[in-house]
C-alpha atoms as a PDB file:
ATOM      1  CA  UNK A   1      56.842  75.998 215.130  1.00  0.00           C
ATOM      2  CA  UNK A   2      55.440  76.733 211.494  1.00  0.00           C
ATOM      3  CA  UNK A   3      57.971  75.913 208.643  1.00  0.00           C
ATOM      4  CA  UNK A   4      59.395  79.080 208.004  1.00  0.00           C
ATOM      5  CA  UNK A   5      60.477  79.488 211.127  1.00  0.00           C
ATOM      6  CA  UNK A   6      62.392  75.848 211.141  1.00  0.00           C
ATOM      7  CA  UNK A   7      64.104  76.687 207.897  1.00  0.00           C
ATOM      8  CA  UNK A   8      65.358  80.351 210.018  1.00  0.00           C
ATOM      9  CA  UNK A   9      66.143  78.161 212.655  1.00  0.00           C
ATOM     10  CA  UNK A  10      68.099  75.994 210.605  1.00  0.00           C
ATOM     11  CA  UNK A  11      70.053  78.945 208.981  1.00  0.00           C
ATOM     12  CA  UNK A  12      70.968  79.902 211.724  1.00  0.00           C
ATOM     13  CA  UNK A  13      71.778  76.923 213.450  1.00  0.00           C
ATOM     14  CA  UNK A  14      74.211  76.328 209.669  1.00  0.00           C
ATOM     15  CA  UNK A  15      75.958  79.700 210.710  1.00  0.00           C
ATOM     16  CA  UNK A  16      76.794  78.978 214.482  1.00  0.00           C
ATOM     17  CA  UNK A  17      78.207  75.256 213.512  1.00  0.00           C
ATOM     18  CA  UNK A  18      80.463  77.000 211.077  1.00  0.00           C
ATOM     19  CA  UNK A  19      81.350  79.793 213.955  1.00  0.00           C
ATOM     20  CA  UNK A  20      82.224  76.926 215.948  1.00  0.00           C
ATOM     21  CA  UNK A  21      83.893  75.015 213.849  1.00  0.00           C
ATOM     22  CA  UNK A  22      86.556  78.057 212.703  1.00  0.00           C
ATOM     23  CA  UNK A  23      86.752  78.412 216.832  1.00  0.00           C
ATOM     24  CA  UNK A  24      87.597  75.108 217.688  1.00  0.00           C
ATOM     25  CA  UNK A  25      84.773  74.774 219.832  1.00  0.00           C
ATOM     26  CA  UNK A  26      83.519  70.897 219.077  1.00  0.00           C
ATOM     27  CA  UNK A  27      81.316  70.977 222.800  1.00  0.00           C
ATOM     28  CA  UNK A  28      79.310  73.375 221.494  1.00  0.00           C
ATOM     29  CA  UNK A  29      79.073  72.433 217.370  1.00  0.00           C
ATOM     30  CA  UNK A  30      78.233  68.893 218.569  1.00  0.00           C
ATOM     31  CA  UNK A  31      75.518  70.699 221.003  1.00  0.00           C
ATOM     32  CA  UNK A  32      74.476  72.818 217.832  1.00  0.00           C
ATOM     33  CA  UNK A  33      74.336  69.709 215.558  1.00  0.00           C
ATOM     34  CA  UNK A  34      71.881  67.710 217.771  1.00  0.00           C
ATOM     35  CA  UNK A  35      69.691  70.864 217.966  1.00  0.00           C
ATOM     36  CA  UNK A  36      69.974  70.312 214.116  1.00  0.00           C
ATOM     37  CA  UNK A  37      69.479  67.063 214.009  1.00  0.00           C
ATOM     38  CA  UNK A  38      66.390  66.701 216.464  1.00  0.00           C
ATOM     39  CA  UNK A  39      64.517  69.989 213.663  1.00  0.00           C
ATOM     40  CA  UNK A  40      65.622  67.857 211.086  1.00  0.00           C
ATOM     41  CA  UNK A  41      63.792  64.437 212.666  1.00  0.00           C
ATOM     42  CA  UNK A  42      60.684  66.792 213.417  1.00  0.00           C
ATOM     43  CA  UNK A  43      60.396  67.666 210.176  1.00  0.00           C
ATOM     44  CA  UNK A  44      60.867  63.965 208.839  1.00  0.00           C
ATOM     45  CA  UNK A  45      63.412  65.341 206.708  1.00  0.00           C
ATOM     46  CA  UNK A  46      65.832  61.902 206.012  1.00  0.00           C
ATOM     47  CA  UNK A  47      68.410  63.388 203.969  1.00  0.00           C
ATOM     48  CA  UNK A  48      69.234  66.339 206.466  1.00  0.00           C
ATOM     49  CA  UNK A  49      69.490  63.871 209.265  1.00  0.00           C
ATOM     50  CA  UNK A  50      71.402  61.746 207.634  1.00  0.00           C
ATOM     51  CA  UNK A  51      73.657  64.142 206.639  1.00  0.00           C
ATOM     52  CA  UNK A  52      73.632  65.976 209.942  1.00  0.00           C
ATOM     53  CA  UNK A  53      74.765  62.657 211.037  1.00  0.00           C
ATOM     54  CA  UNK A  54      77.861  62.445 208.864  1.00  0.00           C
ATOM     55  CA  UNK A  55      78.390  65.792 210.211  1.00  0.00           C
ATOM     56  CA  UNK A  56      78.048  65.311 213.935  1.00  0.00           C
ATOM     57  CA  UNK A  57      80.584  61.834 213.252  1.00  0.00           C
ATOM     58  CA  UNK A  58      83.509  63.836 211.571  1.00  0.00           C
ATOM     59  CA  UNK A  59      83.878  66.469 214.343  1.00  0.00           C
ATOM     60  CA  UNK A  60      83.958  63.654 216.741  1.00  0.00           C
ATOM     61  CA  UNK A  61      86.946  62.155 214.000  1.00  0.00           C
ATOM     62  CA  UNK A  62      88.433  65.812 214.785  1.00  0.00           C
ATOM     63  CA  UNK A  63      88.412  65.041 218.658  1.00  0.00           C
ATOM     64  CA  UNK A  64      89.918  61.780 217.762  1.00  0.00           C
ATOM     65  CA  UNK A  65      86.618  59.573 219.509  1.00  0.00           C
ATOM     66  CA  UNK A  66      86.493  57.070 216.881  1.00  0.00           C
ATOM     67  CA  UNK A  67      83.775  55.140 218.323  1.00  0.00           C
ATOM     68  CA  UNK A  68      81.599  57.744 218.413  1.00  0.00           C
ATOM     69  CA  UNK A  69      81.821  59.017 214.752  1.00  0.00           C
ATOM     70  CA  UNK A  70      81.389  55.138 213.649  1.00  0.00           C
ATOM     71  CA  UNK A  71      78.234  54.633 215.523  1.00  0.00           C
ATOM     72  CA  UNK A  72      76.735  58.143 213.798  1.00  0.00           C
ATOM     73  CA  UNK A  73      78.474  57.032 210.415  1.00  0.00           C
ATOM     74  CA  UNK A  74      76.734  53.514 210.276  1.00  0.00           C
ATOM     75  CA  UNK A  75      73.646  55.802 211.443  1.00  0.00           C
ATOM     76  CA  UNK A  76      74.109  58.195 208.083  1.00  0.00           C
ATOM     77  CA  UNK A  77      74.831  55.028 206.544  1.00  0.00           C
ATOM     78  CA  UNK A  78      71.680  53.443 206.730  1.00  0.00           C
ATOM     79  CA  UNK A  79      69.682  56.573 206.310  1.00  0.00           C
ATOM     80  CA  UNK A  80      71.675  57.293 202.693  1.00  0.00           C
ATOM     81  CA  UNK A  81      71.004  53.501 201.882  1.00  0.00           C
ATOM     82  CA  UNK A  82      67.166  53.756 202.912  1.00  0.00           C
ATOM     83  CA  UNK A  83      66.717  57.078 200.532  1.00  0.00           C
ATOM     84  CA  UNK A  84      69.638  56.214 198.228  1.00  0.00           C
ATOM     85  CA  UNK A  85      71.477  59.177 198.260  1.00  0.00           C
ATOM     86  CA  UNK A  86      74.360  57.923 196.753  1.00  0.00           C
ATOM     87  CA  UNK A  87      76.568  61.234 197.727  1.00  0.00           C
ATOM     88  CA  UNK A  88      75.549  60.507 201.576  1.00  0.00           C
ATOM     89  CA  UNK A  89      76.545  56.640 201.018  1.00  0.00           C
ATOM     90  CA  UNK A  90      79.962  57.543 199.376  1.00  0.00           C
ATOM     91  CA  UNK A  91      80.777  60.038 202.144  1.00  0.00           C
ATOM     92  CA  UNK A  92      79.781  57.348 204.798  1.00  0.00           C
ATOM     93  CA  UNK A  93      81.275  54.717 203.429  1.00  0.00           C
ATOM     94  CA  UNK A  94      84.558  56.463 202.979  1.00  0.00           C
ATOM     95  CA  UNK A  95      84.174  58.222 206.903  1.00  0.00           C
ATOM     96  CA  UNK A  96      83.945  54.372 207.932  1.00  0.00           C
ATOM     97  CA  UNK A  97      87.842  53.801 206.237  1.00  0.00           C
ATOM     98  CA  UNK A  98      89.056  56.866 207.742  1.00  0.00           C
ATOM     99  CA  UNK A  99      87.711  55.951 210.919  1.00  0.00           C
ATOM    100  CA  UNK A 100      88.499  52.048 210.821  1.00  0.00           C
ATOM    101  CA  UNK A 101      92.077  52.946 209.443  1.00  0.00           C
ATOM    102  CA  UNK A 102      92.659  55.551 212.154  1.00  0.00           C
ATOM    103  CA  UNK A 103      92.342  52.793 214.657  1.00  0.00           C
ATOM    104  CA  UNK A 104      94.436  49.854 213.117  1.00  0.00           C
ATOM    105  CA  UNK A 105      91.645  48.176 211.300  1.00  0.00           C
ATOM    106  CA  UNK A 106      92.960  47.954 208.217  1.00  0.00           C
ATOM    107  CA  UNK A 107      90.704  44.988 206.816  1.00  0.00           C
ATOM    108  CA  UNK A 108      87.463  47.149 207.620  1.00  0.00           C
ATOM    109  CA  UNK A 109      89.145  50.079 206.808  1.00  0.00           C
ATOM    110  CA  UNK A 110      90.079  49.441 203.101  1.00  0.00           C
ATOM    111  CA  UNK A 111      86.366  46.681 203.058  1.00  0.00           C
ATOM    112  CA  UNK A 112      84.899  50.599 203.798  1.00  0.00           C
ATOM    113  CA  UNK A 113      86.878  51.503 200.843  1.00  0.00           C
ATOM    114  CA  UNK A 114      85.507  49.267 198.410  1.00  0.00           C
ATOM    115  CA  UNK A 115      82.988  50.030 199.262  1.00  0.00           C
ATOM    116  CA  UNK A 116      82.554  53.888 198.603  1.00  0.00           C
ATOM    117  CA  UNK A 117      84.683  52.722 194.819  1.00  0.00           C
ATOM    118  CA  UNK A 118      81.998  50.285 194.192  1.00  0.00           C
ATOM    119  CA  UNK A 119      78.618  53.484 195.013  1.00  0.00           C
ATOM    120  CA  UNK A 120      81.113  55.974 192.951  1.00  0.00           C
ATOM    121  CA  UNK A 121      81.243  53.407 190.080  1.00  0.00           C
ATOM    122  CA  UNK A 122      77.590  53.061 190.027  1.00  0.00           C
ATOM    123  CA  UNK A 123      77.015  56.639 190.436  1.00  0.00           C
ATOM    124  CA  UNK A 124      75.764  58.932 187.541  1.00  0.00           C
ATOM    125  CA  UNK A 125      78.262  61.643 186.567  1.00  0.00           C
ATOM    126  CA  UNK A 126      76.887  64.273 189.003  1.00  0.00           C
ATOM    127  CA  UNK A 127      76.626  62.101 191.748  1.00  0.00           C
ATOM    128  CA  UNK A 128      80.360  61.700 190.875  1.00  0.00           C
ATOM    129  CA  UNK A 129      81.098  65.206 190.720  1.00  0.00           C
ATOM    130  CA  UNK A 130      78.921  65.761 193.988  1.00  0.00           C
ATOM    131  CA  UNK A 131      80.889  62.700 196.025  1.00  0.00           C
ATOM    132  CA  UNK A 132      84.232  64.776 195.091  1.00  0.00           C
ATOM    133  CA  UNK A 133      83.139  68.531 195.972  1.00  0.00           C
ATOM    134  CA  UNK A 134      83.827  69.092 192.159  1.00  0.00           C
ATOM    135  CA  UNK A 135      81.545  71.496 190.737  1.00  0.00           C
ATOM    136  CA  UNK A 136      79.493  70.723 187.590  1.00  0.00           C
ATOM    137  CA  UNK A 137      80.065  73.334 185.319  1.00  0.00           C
ATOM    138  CA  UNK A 138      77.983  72.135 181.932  1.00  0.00           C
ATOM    139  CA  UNK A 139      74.644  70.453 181.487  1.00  0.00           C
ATOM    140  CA  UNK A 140      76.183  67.363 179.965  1.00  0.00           C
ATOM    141  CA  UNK A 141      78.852  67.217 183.027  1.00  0.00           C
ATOM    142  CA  UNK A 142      82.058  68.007 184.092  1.00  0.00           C
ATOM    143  CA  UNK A 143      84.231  71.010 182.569  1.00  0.00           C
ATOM    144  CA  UNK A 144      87.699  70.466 181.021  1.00  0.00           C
ATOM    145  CA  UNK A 145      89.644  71.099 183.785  1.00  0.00           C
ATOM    146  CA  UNK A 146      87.656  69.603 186.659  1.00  0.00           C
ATOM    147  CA  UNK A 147      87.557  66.543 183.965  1.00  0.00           C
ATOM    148  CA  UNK A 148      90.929  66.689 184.080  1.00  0.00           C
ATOM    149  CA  UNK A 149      91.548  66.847 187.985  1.00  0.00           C
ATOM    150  CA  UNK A 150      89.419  64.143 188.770  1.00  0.00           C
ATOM    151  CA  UNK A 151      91.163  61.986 186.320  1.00  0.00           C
ATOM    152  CA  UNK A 152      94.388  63.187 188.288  1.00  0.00           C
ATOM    153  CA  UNK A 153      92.841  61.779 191.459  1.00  0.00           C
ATOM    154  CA  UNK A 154      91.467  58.482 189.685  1.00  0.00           C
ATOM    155  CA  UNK A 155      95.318  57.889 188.412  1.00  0.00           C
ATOM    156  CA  UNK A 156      96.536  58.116 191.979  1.00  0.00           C
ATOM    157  CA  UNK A 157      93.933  55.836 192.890  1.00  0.00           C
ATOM    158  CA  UNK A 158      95.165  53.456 190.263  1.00  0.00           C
ATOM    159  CA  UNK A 159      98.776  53.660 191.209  1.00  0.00           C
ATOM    160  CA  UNK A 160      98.029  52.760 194.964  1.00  0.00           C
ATOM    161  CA  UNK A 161      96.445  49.240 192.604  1.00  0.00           C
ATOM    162  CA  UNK A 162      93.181  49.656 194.457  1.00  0.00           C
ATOM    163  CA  UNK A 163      90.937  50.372 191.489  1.00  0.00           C
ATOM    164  CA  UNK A 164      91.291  50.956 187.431  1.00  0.00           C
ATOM    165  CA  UNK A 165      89.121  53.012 186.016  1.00  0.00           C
ATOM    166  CA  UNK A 166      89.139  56.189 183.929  1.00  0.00           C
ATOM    167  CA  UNK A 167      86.625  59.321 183.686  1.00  0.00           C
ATOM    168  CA  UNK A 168      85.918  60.465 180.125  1.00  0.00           C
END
């Protein structure tokens, strides 16, 4: 297949993992996300794989297979370390905790936290923005309010004593 037709491929492929997803349907997302994943390995392409990876792991945390999602999250993982995406890290990093928490590891689980703090402190405002779903509204960075939300967020962070930091 030419280009063009992966990137159609891939559109579509975006549409029917959302289809599934609102159906409940994990068999056939996860089936729809390796079809995904093996396009995105043919065209060398590490940051959709690695991605596609964090993807494929959370719908097995949906389907409560822990295992599973921490083998494709330490997969991600090391993809978003060996391009340094720093978005992909965070989100790995805090899928690990979730996952590691969800069984009773609480030592790996909050070491997994740590770690994503640690990549968000070193991140660059956008990257920050990014790791948070918080859209960047001005060149310079965040707008008042999302400023102001993500502040929110880094208080209740602070109160749980985990980290102490402030976004200006």
């Amino acid at each position: 297949m030419e280009k063009p037709e992966h990137f159609l491929e891939l559109s579509l492929l975006q549409q029917l993992d959302l289809a599934y997803a609102d159906l409940g349907d994990t068999e056939n997302q996860i089936k729809n996300l390796n079809d995904y994943l093996k396009i995105a390995q043919q065209l060398d392409n590490e940051r959709m794989e690695g991605q596609t990876l964090h993807d494929i792991a959370f719908v097995y945390l949906g389907k409560s297979e822990f295992s599973i999602a921490i083998d494709y999250l330490g997969r991600s993982l090391k993809i978003a370390q060996k391009i340094s995406s720093t978005q992909l890290k965070i989100n790995s990093f805090k899928g690990l905790a979730l996952s590691y928490l969800s069984i009773g590891d609480f030592d790996k689980g909050l070491e997994y936290c740590q770690e994503a703090l640690l990549a968000l402190r070193a991140s660059d405002a956008k990257d920050f923005a990014d790791s948070l779903g918080i859209p960047v509204h001005t060149a310079s960075g965040l707008s008042r309010s999302s400023s102001r939300g993500v502040n929110r967020s880094l208080e209740r962070i602070s109160e749980k004593k985990i980290i102490s930091i402030r976004w200006k």
